[in-house]
Each structure stands twice: as C-alpha cells, then as structure tokens.
C-alpha atoms as a PDB file:
ATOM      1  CA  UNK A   1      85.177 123.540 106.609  1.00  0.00           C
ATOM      2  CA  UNK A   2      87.810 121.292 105.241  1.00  0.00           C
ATOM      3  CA  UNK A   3      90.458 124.142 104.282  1.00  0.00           C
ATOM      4  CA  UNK A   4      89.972 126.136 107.511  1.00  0.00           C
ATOM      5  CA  UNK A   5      90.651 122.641 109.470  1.00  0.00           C
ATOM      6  CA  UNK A   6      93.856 121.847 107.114  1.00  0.00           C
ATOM      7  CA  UNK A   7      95.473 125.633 107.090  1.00  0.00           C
ATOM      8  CA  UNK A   8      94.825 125.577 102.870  1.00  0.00           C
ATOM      9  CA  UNK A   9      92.810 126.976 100.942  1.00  0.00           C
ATOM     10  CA  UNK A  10      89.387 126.309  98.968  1.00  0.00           C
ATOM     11  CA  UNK A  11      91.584 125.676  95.856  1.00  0.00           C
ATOM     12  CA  UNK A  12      93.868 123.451  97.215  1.00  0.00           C
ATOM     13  CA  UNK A  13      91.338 121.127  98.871  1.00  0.00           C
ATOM     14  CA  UNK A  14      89.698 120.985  95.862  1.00  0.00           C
ATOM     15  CA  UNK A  15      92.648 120.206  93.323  1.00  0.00           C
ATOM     16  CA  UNK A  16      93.467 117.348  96.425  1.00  0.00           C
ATOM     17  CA  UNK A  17      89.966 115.932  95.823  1.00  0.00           C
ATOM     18  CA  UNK A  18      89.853 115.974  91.914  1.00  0.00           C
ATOM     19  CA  UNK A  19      93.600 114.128  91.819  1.00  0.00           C
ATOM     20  CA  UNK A  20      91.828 111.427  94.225  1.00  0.00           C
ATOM     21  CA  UNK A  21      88.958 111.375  91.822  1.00  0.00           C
ATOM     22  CA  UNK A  22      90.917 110.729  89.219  1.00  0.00           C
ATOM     23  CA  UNK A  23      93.221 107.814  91.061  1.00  0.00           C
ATOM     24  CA  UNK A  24      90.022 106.171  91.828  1.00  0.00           C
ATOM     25  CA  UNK A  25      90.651 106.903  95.912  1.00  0.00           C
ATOM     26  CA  UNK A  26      87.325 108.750  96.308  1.00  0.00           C
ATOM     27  CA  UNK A  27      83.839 109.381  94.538  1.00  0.00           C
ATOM     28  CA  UNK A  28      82.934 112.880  94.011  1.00  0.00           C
ATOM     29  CA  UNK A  29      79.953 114.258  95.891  1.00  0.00           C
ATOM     30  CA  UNK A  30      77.978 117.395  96.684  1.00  0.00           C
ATOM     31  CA  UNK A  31      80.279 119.076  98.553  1.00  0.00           C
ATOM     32  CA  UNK A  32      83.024 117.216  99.192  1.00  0.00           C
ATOM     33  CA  UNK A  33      84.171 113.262  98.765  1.00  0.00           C
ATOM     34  CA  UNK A  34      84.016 110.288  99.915  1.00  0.00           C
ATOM     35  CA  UNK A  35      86.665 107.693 100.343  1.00  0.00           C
ATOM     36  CA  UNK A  36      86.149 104.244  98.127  1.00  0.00           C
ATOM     37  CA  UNK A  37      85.895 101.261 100.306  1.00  0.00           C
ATOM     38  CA  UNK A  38      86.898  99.300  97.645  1.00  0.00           C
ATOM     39  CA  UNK A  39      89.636 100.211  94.955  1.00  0.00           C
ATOM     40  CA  UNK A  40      88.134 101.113  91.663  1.00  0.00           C
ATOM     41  CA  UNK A  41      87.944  98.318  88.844  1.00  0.00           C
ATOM     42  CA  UNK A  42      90.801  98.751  86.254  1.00  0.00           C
ATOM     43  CA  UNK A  43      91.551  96.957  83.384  1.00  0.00           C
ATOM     44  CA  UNK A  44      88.473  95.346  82.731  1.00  0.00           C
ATOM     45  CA  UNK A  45      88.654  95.412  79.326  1.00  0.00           C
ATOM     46  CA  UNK A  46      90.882  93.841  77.034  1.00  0.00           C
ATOM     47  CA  UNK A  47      92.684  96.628  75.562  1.00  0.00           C
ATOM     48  CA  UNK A  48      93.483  98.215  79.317  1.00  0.00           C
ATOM     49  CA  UNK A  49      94.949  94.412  80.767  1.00  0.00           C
ATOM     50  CA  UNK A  50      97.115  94.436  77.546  1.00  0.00           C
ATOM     51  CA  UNK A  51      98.455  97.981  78.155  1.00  0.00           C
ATOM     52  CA  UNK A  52      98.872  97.770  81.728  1.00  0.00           C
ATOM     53  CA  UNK A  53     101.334  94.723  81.227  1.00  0.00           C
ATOM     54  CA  UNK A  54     103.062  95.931  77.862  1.00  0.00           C
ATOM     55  CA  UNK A  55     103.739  99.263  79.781  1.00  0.00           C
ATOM     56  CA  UNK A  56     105.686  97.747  82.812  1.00  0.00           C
ATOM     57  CA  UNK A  57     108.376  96.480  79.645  1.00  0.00           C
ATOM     58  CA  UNK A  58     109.217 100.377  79.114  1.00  0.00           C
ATOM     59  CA  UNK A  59     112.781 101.031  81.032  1.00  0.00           C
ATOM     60  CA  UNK A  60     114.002 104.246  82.308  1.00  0.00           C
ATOM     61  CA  UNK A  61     116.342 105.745  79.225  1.00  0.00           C
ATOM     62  CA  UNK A  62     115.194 103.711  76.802  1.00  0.00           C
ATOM     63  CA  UNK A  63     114.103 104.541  73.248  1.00  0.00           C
ATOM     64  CA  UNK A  64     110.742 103.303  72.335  1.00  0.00           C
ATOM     65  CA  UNK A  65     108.397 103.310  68.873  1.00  0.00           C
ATOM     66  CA  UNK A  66     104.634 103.089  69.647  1.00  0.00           C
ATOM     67  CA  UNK A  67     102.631 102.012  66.837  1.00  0.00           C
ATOM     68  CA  UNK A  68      99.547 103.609  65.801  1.00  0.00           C
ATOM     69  CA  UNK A  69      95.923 101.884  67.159  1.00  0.00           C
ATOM     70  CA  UNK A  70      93.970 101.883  70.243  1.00  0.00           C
ATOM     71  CA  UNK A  71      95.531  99.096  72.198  1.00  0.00           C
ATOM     72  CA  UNK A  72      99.007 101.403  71.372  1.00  0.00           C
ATOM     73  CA  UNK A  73      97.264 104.222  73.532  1.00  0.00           C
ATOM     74  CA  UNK A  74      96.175 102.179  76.178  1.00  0.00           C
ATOM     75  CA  UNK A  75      99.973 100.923  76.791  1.00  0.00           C
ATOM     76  CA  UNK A  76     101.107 104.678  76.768  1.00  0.00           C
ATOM     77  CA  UNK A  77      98.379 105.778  79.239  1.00  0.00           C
ATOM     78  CA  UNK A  78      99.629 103.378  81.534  1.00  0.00           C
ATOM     79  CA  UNK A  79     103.759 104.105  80.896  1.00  0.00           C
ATOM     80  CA  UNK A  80     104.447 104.916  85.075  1.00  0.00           C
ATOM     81  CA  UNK A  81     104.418 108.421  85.549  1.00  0.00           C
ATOM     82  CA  UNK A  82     107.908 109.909  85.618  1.00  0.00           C
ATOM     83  CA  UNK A  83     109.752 107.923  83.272  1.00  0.00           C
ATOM     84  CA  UNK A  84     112.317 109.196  81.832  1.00  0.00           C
ATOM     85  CA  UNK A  85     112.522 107.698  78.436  1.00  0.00           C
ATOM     86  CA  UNK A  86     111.720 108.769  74.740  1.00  0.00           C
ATOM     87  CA  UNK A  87     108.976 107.487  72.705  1.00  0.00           C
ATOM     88  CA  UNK A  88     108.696 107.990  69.122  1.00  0.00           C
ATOM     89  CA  UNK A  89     105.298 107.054  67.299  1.00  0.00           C
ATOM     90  CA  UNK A  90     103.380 107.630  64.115  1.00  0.00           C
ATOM     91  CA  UNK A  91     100.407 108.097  65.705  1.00  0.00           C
ATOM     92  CA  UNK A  92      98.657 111.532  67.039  1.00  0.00           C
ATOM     93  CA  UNK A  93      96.698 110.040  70.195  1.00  0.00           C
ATOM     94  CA  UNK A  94      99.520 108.534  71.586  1.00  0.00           C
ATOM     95  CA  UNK A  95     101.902 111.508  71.513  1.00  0.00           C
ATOM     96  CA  UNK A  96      99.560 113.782  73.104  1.00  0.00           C
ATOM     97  CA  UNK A  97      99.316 111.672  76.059  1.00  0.00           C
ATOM     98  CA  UNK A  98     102.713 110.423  76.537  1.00  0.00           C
ATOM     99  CA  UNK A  99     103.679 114.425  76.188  1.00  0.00           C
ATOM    100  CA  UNK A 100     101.613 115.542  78.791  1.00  0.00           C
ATOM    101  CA  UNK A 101     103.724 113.024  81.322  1.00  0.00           C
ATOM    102  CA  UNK A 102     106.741 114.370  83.376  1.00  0.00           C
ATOM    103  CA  UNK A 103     109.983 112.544  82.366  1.00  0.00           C
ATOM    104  CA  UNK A 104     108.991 111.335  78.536  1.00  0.00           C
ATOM    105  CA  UNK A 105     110.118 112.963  75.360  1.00  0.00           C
ATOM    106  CA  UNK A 106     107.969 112.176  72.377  1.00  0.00           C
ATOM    107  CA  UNK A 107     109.812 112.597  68.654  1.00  0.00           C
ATOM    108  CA  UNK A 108     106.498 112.565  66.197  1.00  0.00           C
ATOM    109  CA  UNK A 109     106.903 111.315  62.603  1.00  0.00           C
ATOM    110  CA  UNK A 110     106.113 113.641  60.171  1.00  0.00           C
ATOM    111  CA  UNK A 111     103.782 112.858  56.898  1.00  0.00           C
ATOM    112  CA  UNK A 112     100.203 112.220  56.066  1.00  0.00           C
ATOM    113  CA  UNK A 113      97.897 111.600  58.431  1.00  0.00           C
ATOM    114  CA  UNK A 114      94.833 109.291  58.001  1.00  0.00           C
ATOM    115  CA  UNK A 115      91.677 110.682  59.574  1.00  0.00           C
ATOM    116  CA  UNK A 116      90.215 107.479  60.540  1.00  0.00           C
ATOM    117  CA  UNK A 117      93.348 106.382  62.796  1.00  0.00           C
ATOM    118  CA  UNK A 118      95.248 109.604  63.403  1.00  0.00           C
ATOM    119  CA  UNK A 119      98.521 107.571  61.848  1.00  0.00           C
ATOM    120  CA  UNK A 120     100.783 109.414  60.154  1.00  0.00           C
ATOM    121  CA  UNK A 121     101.960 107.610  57.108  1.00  0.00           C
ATOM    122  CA  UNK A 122     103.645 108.271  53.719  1.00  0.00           C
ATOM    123  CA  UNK A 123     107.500 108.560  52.405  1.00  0.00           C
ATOM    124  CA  UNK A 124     108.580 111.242  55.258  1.00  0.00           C
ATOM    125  CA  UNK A 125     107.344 109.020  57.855  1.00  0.00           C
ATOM    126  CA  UNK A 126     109.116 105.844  56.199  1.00  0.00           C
ATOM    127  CA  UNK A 127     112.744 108.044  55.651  1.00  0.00           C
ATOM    128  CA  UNK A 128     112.237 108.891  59.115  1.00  0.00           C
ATOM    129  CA  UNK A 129     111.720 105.234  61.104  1.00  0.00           C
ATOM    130  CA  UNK A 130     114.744 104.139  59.070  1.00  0.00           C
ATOM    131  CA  UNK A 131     116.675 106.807  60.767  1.00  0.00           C
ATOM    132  CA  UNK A 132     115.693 105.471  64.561  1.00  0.00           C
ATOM    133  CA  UNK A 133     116.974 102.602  66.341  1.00  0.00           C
ATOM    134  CA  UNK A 134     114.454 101.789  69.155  1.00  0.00           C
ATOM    135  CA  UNK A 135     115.276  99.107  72.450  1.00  0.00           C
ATOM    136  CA  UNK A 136     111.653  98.117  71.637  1.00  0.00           C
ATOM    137  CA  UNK A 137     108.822  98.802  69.435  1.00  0.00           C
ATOM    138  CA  UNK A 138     104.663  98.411  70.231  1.00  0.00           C
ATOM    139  CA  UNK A 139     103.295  96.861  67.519  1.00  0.00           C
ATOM    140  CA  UNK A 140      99.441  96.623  66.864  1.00  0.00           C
ATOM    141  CA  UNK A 141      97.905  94.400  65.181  1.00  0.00           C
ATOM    142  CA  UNK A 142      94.507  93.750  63.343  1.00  0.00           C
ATOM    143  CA  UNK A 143      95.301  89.983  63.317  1.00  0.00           C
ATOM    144  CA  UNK A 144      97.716  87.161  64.535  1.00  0.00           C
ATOM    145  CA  UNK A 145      98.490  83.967  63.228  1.00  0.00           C
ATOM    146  CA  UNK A 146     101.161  81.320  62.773  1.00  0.00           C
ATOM    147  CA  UNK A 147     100.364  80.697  58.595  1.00  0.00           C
ATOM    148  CA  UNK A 148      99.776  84.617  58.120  1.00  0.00           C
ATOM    149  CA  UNK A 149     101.914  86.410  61.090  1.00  0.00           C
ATOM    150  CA  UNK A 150     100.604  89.725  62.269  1.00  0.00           C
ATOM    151  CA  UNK A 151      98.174  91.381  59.318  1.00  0.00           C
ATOM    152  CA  UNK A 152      96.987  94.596  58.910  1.00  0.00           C
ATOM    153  CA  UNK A 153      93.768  96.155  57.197  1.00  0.00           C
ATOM    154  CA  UNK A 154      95.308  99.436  56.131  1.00  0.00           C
ATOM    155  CA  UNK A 155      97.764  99.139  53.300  1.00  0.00           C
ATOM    156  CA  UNK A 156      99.145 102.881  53.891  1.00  0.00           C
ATOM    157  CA  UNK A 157     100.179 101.601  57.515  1.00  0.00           C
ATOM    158  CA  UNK A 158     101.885  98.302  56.248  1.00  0.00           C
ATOM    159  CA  UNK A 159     105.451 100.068  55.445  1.00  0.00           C
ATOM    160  CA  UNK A 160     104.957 102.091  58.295  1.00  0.00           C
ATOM    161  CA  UNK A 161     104.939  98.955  60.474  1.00  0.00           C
ATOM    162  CA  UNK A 162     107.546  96.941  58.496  1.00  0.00           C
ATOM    163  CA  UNK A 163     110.199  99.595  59.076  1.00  0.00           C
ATOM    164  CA  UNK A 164     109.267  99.819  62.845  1.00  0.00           C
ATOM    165  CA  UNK A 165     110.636  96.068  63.207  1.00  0.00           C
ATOM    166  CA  UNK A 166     113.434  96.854  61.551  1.00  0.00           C
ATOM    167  CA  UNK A 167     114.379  99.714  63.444  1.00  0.00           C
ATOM    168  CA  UNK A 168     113.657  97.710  67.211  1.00  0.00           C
ATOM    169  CA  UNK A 169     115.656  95.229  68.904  1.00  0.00           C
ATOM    170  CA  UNK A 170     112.699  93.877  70.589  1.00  0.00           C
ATOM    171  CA  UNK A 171     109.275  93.916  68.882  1.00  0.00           C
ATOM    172  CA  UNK A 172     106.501  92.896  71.303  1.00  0.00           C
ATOM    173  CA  UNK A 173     102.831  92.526  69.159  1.00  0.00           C
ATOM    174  CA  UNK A 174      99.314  93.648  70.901  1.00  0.00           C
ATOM    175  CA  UNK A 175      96.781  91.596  70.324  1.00  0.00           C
ATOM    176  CA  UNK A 176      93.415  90.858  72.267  1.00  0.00           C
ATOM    177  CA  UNK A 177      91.845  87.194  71.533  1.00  0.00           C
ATOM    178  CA  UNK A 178      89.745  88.007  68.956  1.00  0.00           C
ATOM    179  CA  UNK A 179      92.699  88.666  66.978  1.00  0.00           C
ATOM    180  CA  UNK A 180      93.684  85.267  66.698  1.00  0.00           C
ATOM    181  CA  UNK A 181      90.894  84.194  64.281  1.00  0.00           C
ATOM    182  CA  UNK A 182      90.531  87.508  62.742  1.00  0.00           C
ATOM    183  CA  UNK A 183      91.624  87.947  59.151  1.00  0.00           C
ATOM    184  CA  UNK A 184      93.161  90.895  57.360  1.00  0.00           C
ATOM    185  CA  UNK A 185      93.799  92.114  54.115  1.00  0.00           C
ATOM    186  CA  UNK A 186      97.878  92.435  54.391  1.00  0.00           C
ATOM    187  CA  UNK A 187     100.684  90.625  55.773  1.00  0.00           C
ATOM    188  CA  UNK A 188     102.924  93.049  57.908  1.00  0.00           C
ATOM    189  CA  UNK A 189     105.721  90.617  59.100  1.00  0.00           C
ATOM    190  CA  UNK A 190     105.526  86.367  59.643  1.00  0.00           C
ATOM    191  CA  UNK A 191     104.831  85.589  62.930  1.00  0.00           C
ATOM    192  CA  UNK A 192     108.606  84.723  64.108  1.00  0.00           C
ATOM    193  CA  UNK A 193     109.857  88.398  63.839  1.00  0.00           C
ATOM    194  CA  UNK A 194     107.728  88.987  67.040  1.00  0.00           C
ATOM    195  CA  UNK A 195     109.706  88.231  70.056  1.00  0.00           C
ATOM    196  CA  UNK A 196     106.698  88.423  72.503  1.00  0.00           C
ATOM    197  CA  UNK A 197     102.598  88.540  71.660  1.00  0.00           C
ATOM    198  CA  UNK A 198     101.047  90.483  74.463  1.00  0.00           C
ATOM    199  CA  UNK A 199      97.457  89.510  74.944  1.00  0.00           C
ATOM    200  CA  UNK A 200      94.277  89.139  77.629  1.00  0.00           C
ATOM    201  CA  UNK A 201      93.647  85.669  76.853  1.00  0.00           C
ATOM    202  CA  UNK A 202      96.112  82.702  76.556  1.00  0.00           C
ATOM    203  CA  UNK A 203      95.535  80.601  73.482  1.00  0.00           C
ATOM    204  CA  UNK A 204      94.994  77.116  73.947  1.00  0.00           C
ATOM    205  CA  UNK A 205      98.473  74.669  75.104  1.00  0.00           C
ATOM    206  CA  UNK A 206      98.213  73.037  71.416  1.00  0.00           C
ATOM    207  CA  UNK A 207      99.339  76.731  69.615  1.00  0.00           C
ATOM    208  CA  UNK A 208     101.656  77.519  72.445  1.00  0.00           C
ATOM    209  CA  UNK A 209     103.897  75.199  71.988  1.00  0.00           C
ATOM    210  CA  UNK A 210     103.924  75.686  68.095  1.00  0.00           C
ATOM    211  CA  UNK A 211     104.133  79.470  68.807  1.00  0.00           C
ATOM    212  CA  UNK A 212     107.207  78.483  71.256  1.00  0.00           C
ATOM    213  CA  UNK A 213     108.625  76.210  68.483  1.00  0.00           C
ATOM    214  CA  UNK A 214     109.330  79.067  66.223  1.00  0.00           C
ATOM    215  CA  UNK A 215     110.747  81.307  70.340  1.00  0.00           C
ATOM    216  CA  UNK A 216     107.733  83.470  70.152  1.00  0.00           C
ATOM    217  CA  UNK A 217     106.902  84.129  73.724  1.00  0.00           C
ATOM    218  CA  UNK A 218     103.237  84.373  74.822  1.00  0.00           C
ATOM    219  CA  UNK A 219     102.179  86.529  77.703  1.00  0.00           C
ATOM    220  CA  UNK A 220      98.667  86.558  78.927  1.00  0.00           C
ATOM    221  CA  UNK A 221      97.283  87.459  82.936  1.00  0.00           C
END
C-alpha cells in the first residue's frame, strides 16, 4: 500500500495523485495512477496557444486590466502561479480564477453585468477604468483589421474597452485567425492604438509589413 510504503497517509497520497492528474503527469486509474509516457497535449486550440503566450507578458508587480471574453480567460488561467501582481477586469470568469491563485490581487469593476458574457458594463464601470492606470491591458476582440481596427459586436462593451486603452501603457489585442476576416458591428479603437496583436496564426508577409508600417507588432507561434 502506497501510504504505508511512503510513511503518509491515505489522504495525502491521494491529494499527491489528483495534483498530478491535474498537471497532466499521470492518468487516473482504479486504484491508483499511472505515470504519462508522454506529456499531455496543451494548447491545442487557438484560444489556449494565444493565452499561454499573452500570459508570459504579465511581470511580477505589475498592474494589469483583463478584458472581458473567452480568449481573456484563457490568458489568466495560464498567468504562472505565484505572481505577485494585480489584475483588474470587467469580467466575472476571469476574476474568479485569477483570485483563486497565490500572489494575484484582483480589483473587480462594479456595474451591470450582461448575462451572455459575464462583463460588467455601464457608467460605474466606465468612472471606475478612468480611475486606473494599468502597465498593460488584454484586449479581446471580435474582429481585426487595418481599414476597421479591432471591432466589437456588443455596443454596451465598446466604452468599456475604449477606456481600457486609455488607462494602459501597453495594449496587446487577442485575436485567433478567424478574426482577421470577421466583421463586427462597432469600431472599438483603429488598429494603430494596439502595440502588439497576439494570435495562433501569422497573417500572410503582404499585411505584416503594412501592419508593421503603422509599429503594430505581430506575434504568432
């Protein structure tokens, strides 16, 4: 018996096997576990790559706004345990995950909160973003272009995201490939108060160097 070997106890072994689970070390079984061979895939999709990359930008004692939207979670699931740094964010998803990790303090805006997205939004919110001055800010977006710049399909979230640039020095934009010939109903910013798009997939060389005519940096795997 495992714990009897070790010196622990029943509980301890298994809280040790469930943290290995969940690192992707080892494959629960009947009864015990057993060691991967291989490492577990990660980042498969295109929401995970993009977070895994936009998270290594987050430095110790900085101050950081997280926009509302999925890809926004993924880069605060992946924030390295331990962090010490505080996040602020309009959205509920992401500030119950980052406040569950060791190290982070999350400051939630307060307001109106749509169902559909879990974003707060409204004047409070709005008063409140114009108070903050963040190192850098995560911001989603529903589509990317040079002509229209970052859009947005929810008009309650369009101040919301306007005031977030204003209040970052660095504004990095999430966007998976498909967002590049996606269309949406509202303009949130033109495309050169990005400094960096984050995405899985570089565009082609031909709207690289346009994007790098106007010093928007492009980072892809």
């Amino acid at each position: 018996m495992p714990a009897r070997l070790f010196g622990v106890s029943p509980d301890t072994i298994r809280r040790d096997l469930n943290r290995l689970v969940r690192a992707g070390i080892a494959i629960k079984t009947h009864g015990g576990a057993l060691i991967r061979t291989k490492p577990a895939k990660t980042g498969s999709d295109p929401q995970s790559t993009i977070g895994q990359m936009a998270a290594s930008l987050v430095k110790e004692n900085s101050l950081v706004l997280f926009d509302s939207g999925s890809t926004s979670l993924e880069v605060a699931k992946n924030v390295p345990v331990g962090l010490a740094f505080i996040a602020v964010t309009n959205n509920l998803a992401v500030a119950e995950t980052l406040a569950r990790r060791p190290g982070t303090t999350v400051i939630l805006a307060s307001g109106r909160i749509l169902k559909n997205s879990l974003s707060i939004v409204g004047g409070e919110a709005l008063r409140f973003l114009r108070s903050v001055h963040a190192d850098l800010c995560f911001l989603g977006a529903c589509s990317i272009g040079l002509e229209f710049g970052v859009g947005t399909i929810e008009a309650d979230e369009l101040p919301i995201k306007q005031q977030m640039i204003e209040s970052s020095a660095k504004v990095v934009a999430l966007a998976d490939k498909g967002k590049f010939s996606a269309a949406a109903a509202f303009s949130v910013c033109p495309l050169n108060a990005v400094d960096t798009i984050i995405t899985d997939q570089s565009p082609p060389q031909s709207l690289l160097n346009r994007y790098q005519a106007i010093q928007v940096a492009t980072v892809a795997p």
